[in-house]
Protein backbone atom coordinates (compact mmCIF):
# COMPACT_ATOMS: atom_id res chain seq x y z
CA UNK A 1 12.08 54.89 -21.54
CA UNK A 2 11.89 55.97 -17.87
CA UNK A 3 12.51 52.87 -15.20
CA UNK A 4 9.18 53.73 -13.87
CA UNK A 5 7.73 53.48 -16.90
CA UNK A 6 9.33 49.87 -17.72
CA UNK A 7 8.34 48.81 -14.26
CA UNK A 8 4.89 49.53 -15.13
CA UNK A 9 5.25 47.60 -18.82
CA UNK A 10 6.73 44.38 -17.48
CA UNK A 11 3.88 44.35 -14.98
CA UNK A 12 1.17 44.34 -17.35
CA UNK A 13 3.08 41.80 -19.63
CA UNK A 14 3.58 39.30 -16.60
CA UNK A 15 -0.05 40.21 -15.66
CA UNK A 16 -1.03 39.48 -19.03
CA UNK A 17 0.98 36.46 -19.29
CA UNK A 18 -0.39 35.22 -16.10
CA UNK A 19 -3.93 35.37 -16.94
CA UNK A 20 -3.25 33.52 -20.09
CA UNK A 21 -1.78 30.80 -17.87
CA UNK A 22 -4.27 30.31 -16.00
CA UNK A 23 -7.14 30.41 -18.94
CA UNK A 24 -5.22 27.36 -20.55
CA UNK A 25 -6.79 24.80 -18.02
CA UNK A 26 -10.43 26.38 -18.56
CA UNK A 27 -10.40 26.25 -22.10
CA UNK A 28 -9.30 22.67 -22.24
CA UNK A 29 -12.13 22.23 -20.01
CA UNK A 30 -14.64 24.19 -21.85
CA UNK A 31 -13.72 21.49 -24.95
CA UNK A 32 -14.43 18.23 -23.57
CA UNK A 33 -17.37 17.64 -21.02
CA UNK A 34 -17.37 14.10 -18.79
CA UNK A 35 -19.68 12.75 -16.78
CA UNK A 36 -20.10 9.73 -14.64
CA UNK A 37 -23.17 8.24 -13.51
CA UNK A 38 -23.81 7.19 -10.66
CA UNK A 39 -21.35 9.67 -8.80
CA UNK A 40 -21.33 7.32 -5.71
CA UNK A 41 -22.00 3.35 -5.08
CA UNK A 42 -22.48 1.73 -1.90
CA UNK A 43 -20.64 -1.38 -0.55
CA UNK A 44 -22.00 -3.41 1.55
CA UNK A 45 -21.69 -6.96 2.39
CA UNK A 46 -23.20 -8.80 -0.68
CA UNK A 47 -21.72 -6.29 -3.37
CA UNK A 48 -20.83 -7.90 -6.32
CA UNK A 49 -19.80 -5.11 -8.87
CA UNK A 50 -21.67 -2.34 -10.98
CA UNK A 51 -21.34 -0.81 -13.71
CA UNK A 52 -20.68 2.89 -14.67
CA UNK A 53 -21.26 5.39 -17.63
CA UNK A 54 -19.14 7.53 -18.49
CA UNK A 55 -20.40 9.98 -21.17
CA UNK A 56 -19.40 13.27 -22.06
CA UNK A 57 -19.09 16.04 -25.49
CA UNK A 58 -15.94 16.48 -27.45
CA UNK A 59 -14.96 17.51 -30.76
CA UNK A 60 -16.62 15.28 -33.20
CA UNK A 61 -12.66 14.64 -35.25
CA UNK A 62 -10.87 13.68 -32.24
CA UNK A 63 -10.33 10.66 -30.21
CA UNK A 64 -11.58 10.04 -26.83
CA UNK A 65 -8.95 7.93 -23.98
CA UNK A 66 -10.43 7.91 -20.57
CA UNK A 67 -8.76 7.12 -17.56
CA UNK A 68 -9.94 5.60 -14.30
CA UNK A 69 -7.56 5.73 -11.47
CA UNK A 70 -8.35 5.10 -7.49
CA UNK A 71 -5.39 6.44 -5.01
CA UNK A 72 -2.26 4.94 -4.11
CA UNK A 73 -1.69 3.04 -1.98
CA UNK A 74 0.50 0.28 -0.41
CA UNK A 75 0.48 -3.58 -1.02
CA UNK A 76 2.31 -6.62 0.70
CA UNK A 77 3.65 -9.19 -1.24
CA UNK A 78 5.71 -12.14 -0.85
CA UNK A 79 8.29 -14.04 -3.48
CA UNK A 80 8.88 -17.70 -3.06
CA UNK A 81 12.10 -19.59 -3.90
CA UNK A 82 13.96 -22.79 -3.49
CA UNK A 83 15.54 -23.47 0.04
CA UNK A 84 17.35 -26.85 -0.07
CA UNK A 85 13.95 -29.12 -1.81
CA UNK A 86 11.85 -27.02 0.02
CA UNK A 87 9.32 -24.03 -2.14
CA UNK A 88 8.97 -21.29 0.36
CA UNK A 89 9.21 -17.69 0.78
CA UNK A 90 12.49 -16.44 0.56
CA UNK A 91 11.68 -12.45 0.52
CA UNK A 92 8.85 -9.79 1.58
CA UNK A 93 8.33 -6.69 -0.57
CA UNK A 94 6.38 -3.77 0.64
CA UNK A 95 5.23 -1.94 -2.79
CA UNK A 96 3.88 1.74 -2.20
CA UNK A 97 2.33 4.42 -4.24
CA UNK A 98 0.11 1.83 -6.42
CA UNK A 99 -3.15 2.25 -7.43
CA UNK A 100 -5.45 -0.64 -6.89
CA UNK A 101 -7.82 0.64 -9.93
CA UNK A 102 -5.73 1.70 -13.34
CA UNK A 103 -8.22 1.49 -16.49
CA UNK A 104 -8.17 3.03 -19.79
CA UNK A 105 -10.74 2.94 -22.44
CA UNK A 106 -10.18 4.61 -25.60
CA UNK A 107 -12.06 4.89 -29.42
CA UNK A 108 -8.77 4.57 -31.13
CA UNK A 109 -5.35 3.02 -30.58
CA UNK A 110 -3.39 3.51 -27.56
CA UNK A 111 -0.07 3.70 -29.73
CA UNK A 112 -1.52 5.95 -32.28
CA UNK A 113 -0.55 8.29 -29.15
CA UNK A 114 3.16 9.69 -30.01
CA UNK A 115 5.36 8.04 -26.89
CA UNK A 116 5.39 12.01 -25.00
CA UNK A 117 2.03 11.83 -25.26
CA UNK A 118 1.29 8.36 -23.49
CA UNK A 119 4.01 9.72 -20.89
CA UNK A 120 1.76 12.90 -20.46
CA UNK A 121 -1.14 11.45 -20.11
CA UNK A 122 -0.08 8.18 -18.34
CA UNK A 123 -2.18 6.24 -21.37
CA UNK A 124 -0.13 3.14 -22.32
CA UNK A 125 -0.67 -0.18 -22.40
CA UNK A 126 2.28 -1.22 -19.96
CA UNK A 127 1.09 1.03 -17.02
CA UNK A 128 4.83 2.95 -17.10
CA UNK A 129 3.07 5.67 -15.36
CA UNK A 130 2.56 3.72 -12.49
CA UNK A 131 5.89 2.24 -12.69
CA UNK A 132 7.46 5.18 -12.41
CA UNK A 133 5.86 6.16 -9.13
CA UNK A 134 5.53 2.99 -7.13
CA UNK A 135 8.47 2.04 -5.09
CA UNK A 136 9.17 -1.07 -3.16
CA UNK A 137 10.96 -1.84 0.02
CA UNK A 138 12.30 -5.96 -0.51
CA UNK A 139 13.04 -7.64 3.02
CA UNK A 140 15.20 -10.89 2.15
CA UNK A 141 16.35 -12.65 5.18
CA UNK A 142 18.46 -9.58 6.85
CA UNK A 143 18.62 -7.69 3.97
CA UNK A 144 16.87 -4.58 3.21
CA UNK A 145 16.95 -2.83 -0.31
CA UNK A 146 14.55 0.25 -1.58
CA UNK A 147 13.88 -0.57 -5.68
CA UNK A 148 12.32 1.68 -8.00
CA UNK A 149 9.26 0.26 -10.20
CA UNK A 150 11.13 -0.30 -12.95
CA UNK A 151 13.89 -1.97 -10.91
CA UNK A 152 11.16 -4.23 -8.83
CA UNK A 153 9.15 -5.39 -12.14
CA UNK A 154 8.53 -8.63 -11.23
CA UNK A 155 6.76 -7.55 -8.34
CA UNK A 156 4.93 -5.22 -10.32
CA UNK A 157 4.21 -7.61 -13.01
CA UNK A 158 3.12 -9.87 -10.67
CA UNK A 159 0.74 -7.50 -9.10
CA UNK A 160 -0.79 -6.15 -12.36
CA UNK A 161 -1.61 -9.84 -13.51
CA UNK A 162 -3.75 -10.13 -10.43
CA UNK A 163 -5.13 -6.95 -11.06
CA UNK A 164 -5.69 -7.49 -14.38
CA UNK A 165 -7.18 -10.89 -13.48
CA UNK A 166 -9.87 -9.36 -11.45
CA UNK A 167 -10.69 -6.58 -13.55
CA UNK A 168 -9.18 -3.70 -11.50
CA UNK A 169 -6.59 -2.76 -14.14
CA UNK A 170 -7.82 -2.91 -18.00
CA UNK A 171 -6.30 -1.30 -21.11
CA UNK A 172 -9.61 -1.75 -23.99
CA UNK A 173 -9.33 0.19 -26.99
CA UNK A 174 -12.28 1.15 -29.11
CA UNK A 175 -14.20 0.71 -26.23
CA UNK A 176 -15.85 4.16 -26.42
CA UNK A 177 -18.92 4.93 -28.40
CA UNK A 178 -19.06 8.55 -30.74
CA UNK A 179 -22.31 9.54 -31.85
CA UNK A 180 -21.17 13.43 -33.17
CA UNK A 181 -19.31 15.47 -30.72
CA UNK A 182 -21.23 12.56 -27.84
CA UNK A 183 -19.07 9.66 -26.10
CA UNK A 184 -19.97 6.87 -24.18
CA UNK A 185 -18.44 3.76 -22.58
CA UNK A 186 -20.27 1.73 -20.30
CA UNK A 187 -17.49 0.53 -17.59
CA UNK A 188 -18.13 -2.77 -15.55
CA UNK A 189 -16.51 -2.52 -12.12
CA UNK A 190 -15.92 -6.29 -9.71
CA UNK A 191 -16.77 -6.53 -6.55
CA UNK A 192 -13.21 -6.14 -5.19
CA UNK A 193 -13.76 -2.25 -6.44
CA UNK A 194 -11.29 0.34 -4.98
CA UNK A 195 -13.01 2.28 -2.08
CA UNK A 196 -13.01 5.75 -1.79
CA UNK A 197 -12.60 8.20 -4.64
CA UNK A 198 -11.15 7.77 -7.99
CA UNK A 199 -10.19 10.32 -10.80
CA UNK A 200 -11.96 10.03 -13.94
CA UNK A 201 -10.19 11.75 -16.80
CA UNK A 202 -11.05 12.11 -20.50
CA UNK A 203 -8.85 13.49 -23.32
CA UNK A 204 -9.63 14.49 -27.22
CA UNK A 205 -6.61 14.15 -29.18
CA UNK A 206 -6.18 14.52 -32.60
CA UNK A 207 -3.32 14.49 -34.64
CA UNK A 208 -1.14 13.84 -31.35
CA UNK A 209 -2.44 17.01 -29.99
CA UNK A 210 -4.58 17.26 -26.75
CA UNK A 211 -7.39 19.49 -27.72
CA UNK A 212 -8.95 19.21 -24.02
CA UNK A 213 -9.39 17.11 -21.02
CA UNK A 214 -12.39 16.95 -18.05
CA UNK A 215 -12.31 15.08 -14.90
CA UNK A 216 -15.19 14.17 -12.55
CA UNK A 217 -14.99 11.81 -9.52
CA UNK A 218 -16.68 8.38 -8.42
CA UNK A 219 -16.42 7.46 -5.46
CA UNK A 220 -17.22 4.15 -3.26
CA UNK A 221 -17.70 3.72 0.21
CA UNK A 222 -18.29 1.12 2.19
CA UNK A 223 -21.92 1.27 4.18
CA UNK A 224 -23.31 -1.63 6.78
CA UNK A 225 -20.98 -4.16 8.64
CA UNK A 226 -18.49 -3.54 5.64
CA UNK A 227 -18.54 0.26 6.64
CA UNK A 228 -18.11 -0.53 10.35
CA UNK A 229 -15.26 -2.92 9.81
CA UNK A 230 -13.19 -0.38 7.66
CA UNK A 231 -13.80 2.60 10.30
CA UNK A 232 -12.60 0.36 13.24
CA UNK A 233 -10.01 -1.44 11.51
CA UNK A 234 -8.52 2.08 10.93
CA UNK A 235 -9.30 3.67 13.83
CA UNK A 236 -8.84 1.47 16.80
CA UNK A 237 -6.68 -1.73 15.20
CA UNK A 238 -6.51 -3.41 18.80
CA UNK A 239 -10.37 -3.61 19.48
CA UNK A 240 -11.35 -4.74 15.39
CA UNK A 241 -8.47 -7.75 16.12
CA UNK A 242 -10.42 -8.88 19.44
CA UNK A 243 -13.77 -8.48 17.25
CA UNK A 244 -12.49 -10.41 14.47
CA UNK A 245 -11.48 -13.01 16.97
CA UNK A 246 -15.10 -12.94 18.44
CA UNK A 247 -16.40 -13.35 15.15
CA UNK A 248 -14.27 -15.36 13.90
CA UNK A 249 -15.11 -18.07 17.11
CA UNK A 250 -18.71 -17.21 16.80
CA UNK A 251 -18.73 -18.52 13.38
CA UNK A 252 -17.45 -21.63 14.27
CA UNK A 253 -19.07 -22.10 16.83
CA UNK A 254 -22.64 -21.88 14.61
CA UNK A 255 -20.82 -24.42 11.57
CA UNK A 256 -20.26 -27.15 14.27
CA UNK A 257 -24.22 -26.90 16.02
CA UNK A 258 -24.90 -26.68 12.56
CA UNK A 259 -23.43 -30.00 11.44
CA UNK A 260 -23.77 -31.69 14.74
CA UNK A 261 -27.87 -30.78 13.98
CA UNK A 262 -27.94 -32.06 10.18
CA UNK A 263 -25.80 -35.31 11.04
CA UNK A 264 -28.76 -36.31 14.00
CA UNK A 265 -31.37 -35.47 11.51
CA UNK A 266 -29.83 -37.70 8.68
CA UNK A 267 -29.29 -40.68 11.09
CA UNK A 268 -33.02 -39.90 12.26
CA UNK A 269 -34.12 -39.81 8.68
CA UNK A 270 -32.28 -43.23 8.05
CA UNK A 271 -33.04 -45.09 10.98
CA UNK A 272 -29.49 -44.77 12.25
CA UNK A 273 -28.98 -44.79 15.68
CA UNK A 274 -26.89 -41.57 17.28
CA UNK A 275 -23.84 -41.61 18.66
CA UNK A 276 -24.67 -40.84 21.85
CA UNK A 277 -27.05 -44.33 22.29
CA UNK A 278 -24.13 -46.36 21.58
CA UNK A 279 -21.96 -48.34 23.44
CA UNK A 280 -19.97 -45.55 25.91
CA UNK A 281 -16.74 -47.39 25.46
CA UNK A 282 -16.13 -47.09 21.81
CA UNK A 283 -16.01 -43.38 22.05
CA UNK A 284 -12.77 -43.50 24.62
CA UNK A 285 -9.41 -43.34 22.61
């Protein structure tokens, strides 16, 4: 065979090749459908939670594990310890690349999933994936280490029991509803929702085999005073602390006329006489 003549072979094979490559993605699309409805929700001051459906098509033999996960992001938390008889503080850890939203809903088992499956998927009911890429900075006294997730897992235990605790992360098997090649799952989200967009994934699997995945978006943004406090908090940080302050004073301010109002009202009511009519020397101390 002439060289030109393999040149031209082993392009149309890596041509070839390449097209298949890139078809693999589609047609694991093209299998599952997911949807998410509605697409966007509003927070605003008195935002309590909402809830979510997620539906979508699949093949009717397979299982359906959907994922909900917001973006990283970093967290500050603190460990306390024994100093002398004192309970205080002893260390600060800075833990970065953690979602604050991690949920996964599923019509089976999550370890029917063969363990390279759960790690390719990041479906298991100990959140490893997220282990894997958090990382934590510890400050104790003048010490300063960098930990892995798995090396800093009381921090992260600590921080997926308060997620867990307010609904942000959730593992719920046979959750999702099959009607045919049709899922459903109706997801209830708390008020403390992670803003901005998150990745909703769903995958069919049978017989430890991904026969396709979909992903859609939701995302959550923050609208009124809520809005306005995010935006200036991140973009001018001196001005939202002087704000806050104002605010903060303000508030005050109104609780004290507030109680200084209802306590003249009650003694009116009862026949009391206020303060202020009574004999000036008892108020000097």
């Amino acid at each position: 065979m002439k060289p030109l003549v393999k040149v031209k072979t082993l392009t149309c094979l890596l041509f070839a090749l390449l097209v298949f490559l890139c078809s693999v993605p589609a047609a694991l699309a093209d299998v599952v459908k997911v949807n998410v409805a509605p697409r966007k929700i509003d927070v605003g001051i008195n935002f309590t939670g909402q809830t979510i459906d997620v539906t979508g098509t699949a093949p009717a033999d397979s299982q359906i594990y959907i994922k909900l996960v917001s973006a990283p992001r970093s967290v500050d938390l603190s460990r306390k310890g024994k100093v002398g008889v004192l309970w205080m503080n002893v260390a600060q850890a800075e833990v970065e690349g953690v979602p604050k939203m991690y949920q996964v809903y599923s019509s089976g088992k999550i370890d029917a999933l063969p363990a390279q499956l759960q790690e390719e998927t990041g479906i298991d009911a100990d959140f490893n994936a997220v282990r894997d890429a958090a990382t934590i900075k510890e400050t104790e006294g003048n010490r300063v280490r960098k930990l892995s997730g798995r090396d800093g897992k009381m921090y992260l235990d600590a921080l997926f029991k308060m997620y867990r605790d307010d609904n942000l992360y959730a593992i719920k098997e046979d959750a999702v509803q099959k009607n045919g090649n049709s899922f459903h799952v109706s997801i209830s989200l708390p008020g403390s929702v992670a803003q901005g967009e998150s990745v909703i994934t769903a995958y069919a699997v049978k017989d430890g085999t991904i026969l396709g995945q979909s992903k859609t978006t939701l995302t959550v943004r923050p609208v009124g005073l809520v809005g306005w406090a995010r935006t200036m908090a991140k973009t001018n940080g001196p001005l939202y602390g002087i704000y806050a302050v104002f605010i903060a004073l303000a508030a005050g301010l109104g609780i004290d006329m507030l109680f200084n109002y209802l306590e003249k009202l009650i003694r009116a009511l009862t026949g009391k006489v206020p303060r202020e009519a009574s004999d000036p020397a008892a108020e000097i101390h």
